[in-house]
N, C-alpha and C. Protein backbone atom coordinates (compact mmCIF):
# COMPACT_ATOMS: atom_id res chain seq x y z
N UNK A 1 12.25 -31.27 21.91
CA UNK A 1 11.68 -30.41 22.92
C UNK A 1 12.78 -29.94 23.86
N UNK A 2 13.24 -28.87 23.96
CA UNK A 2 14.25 -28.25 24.80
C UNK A 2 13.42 -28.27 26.25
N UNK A 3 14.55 -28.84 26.99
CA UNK A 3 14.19 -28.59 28.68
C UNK A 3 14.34 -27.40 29.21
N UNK A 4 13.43 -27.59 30.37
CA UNK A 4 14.04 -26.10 30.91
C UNK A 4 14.58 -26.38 32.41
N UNK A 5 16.01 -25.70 32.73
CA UNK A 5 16.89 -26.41 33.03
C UNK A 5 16.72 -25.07 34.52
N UNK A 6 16.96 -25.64 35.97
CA UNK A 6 16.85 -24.91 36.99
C UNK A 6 17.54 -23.29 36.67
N UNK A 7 18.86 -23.56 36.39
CA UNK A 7 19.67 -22.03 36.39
C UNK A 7 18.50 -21.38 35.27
N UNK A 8 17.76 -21.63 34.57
CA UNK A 8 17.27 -20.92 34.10
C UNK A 8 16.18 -20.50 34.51
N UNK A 9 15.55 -21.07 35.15
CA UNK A 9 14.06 -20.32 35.89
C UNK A 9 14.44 -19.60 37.08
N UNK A 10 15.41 -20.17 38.06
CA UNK A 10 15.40 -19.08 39.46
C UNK A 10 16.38 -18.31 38.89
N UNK A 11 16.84 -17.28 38.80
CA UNK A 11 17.46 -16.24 38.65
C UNK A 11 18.30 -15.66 40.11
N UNK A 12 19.53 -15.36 40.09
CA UNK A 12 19.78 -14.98 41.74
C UNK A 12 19.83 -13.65 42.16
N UNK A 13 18.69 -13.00 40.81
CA UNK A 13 18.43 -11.12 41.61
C UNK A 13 17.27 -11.44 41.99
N UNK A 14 16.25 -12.92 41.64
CA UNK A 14 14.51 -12.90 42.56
C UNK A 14 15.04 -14.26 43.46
N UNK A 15 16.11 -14.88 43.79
CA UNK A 15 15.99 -15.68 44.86
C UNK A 15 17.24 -15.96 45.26
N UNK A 16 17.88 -14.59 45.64
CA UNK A 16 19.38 -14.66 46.39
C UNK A 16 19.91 -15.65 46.93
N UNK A 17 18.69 -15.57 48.46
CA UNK A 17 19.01 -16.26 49.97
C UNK A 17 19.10 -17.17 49.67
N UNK A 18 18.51 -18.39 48.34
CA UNK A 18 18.61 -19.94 48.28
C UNK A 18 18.97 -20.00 47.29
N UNK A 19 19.42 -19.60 46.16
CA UNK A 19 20.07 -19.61 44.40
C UNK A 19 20.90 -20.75 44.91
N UNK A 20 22.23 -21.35 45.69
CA UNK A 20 22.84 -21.59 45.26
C UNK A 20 22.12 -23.11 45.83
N UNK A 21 21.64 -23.45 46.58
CA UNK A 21 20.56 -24.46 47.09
C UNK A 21 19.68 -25.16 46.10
N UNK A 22 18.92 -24.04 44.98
CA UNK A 22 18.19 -24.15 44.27
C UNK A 22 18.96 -25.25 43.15
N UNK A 23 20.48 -24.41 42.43
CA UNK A 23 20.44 -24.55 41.79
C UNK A 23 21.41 -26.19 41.60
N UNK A 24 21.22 -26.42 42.82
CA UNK A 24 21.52 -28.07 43.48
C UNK A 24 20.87 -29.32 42.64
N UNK A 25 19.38 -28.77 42.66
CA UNK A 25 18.54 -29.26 41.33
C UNK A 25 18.88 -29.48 39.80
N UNK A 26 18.57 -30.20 39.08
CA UNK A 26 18.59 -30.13 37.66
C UNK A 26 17.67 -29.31 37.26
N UNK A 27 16.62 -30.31 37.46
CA UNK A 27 15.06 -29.48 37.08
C UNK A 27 14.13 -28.59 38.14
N UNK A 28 13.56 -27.77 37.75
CA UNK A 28 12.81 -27.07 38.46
C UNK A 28 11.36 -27.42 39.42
N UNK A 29 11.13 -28.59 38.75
CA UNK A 29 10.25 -29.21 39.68
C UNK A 29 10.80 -29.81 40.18
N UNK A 30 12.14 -30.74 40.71
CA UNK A 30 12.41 -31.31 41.97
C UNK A 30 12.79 -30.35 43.13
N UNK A 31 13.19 -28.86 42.77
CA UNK A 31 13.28 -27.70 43.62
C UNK A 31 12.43 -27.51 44.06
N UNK A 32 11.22 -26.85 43.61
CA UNK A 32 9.91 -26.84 43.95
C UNK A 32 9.48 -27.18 46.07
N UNK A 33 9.08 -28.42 45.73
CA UNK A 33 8.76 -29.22 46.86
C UNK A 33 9.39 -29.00 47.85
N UNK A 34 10.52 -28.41 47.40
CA UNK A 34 11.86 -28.23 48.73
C UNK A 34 12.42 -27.15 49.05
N UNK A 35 11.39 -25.98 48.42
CA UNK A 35 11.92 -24.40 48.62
C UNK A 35 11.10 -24.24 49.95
N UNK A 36 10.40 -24.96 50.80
CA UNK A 36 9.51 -24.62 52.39
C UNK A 36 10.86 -24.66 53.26
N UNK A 37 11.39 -25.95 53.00
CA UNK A 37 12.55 -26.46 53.89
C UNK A 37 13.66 -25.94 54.07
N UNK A 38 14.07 -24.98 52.54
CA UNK A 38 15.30 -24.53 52.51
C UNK A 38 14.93 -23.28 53.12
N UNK A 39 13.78 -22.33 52.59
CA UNK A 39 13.27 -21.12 53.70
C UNK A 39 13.72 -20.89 55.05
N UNK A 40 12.70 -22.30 55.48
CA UNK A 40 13.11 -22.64 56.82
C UNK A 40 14.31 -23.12 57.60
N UNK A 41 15.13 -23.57 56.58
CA UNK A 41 16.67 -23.63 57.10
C UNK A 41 17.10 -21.80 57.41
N UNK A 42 17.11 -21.31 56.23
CA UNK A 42 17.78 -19.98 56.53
C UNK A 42 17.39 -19.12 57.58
N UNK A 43 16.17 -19.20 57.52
CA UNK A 43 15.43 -18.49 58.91
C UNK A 43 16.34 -18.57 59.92
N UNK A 44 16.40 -19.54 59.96
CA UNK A 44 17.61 -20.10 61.78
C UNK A 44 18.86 -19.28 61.19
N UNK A 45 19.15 -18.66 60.27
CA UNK A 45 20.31 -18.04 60.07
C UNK A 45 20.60 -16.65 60.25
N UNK A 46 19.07 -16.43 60.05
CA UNK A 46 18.50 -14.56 59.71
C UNK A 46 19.52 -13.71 61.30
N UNK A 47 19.61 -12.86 60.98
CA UNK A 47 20.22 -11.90 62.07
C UNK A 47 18.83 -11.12 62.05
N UNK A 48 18.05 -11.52 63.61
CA UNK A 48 16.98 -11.22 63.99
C UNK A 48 16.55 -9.41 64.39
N UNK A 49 17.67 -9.40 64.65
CA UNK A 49 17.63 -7.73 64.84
C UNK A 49 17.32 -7.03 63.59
N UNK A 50 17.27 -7.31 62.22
CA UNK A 50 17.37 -6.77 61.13
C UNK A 50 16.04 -7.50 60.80
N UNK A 51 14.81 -8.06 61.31
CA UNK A 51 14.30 -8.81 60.54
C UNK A 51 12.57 -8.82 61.67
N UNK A 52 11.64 -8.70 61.11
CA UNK A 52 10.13 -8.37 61.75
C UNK A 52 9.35 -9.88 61.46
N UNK A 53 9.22 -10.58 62.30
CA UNK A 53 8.29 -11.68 62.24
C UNK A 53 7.15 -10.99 61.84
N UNK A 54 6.01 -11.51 61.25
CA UNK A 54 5.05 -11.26 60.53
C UNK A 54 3.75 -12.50 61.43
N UNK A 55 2.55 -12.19 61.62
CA UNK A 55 1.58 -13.49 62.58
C UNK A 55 1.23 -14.08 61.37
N UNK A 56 2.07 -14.17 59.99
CA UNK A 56 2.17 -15.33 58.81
C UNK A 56 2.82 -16.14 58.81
N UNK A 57 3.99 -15.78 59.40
CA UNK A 57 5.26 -16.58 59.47
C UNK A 57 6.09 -16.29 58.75
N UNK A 58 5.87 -14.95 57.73
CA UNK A 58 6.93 -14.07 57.04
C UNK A 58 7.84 -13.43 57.81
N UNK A 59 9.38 -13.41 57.53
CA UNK A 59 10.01 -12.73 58.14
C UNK A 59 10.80 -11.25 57.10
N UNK A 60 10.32 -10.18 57.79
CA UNK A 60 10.60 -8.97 56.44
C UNK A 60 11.75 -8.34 57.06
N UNK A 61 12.69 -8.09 56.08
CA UNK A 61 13.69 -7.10 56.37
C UNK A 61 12.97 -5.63 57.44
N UNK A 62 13.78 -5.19 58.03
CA UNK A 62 13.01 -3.91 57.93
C UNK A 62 13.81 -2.64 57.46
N UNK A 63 14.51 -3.11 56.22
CA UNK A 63 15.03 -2.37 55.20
C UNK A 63 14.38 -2.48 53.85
N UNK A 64 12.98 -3.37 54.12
CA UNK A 64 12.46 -3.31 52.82
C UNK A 64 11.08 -2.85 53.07
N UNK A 65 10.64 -2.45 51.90
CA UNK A 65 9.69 -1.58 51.22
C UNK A 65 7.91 -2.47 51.26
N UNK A 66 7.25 -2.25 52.11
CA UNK A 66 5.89 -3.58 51.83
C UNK A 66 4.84 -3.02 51.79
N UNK A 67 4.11 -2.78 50.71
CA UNK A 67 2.62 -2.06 50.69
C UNK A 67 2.06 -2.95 51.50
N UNK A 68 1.13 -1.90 52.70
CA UNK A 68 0.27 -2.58 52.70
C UNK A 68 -1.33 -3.04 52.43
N UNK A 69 -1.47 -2.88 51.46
CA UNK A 69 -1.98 -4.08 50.85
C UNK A 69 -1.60 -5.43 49.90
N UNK A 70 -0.09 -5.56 49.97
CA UNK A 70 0.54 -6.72 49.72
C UNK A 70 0.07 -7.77 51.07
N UNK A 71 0.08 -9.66 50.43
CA UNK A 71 0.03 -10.32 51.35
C UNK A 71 1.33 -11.33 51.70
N UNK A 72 1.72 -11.54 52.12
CA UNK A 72 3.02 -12.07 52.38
C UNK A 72 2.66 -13.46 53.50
N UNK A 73 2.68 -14.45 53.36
CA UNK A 73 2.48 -15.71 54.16
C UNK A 73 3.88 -16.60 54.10
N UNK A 74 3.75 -17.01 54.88
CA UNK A 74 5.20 -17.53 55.16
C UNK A 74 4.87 -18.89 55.11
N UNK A 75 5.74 -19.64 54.91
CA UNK A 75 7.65 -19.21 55.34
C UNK A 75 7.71 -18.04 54.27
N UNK A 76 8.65 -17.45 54.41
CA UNK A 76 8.77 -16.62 53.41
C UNK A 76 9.85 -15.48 54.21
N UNK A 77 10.96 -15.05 53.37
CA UNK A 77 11.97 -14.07 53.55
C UNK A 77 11.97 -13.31 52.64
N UNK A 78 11.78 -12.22 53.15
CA UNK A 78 12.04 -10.74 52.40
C UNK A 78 13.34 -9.74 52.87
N UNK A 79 13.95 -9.74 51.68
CA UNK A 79 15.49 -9.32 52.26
C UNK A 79 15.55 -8.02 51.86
N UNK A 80 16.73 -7.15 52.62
CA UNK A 80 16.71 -6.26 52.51
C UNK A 80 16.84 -5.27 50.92
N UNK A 81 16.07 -4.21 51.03
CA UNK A 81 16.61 -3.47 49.69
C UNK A 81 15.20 -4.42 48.54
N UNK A 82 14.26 -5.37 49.32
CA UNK A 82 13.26 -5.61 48.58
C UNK A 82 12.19 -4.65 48.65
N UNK A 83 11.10 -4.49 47.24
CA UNK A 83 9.96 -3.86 47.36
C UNK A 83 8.54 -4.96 47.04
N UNK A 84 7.87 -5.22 47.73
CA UNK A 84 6.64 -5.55 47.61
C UNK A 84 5.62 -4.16 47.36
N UNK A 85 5.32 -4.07 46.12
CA UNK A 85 4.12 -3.30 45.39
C UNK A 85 2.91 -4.10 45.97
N UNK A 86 2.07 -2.69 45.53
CA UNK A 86 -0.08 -2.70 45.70
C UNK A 86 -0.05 -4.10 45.28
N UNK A 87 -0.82 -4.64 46.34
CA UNK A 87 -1.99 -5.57 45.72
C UNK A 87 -1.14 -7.14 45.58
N UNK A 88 0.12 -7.15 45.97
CA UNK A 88 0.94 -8.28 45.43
C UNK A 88 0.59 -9.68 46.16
N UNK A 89 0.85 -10.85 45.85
CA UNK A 89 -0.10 -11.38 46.61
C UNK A 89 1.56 -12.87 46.71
């Protein structure tokens, strides 16, 4: 049975801000549990002027793209040059 090994599930064009955090992990479920914390580390890093608190606790670029009817709940960072499409949840 082949594992499936962290570098292979996060990818660092869908999870930039923490790839190299992530890929600290072996497996993808000990990452898991600990992607709230690492969020929330970077937050304290964000350059706030570039960045829209959300009453979710999302913080969105405001160089990126967010239908709204996308839902976005935080923690959660949306970096710049991202698009959230209809309906995304």
């Amino acid at each position: 049975m082949n594992e499936i090994k962290t570098e292979e599930l996060f990818k660092i064009e869908f999870s930039s801000i923490a790839y190299y955090e992530l890929l600290s992990y072996k497996h993808p479920w000990e990452a898991i549990p600990k992607i709230k914390d690492i969020i929330l580390e970077k937050i304290s890093a964000l350059d706030m002027k570039s960045y829209e608190k959300t009453d979710t606790g999302a913080y969105i670029s405001r160089f990126a793209k967010i239908d709204s009817s996308a839902k976005i709940i935080g923690p959660a960072i949306i970096c710049h040059g991202a698009e959230i499409r209809h309906s995304a949840y």
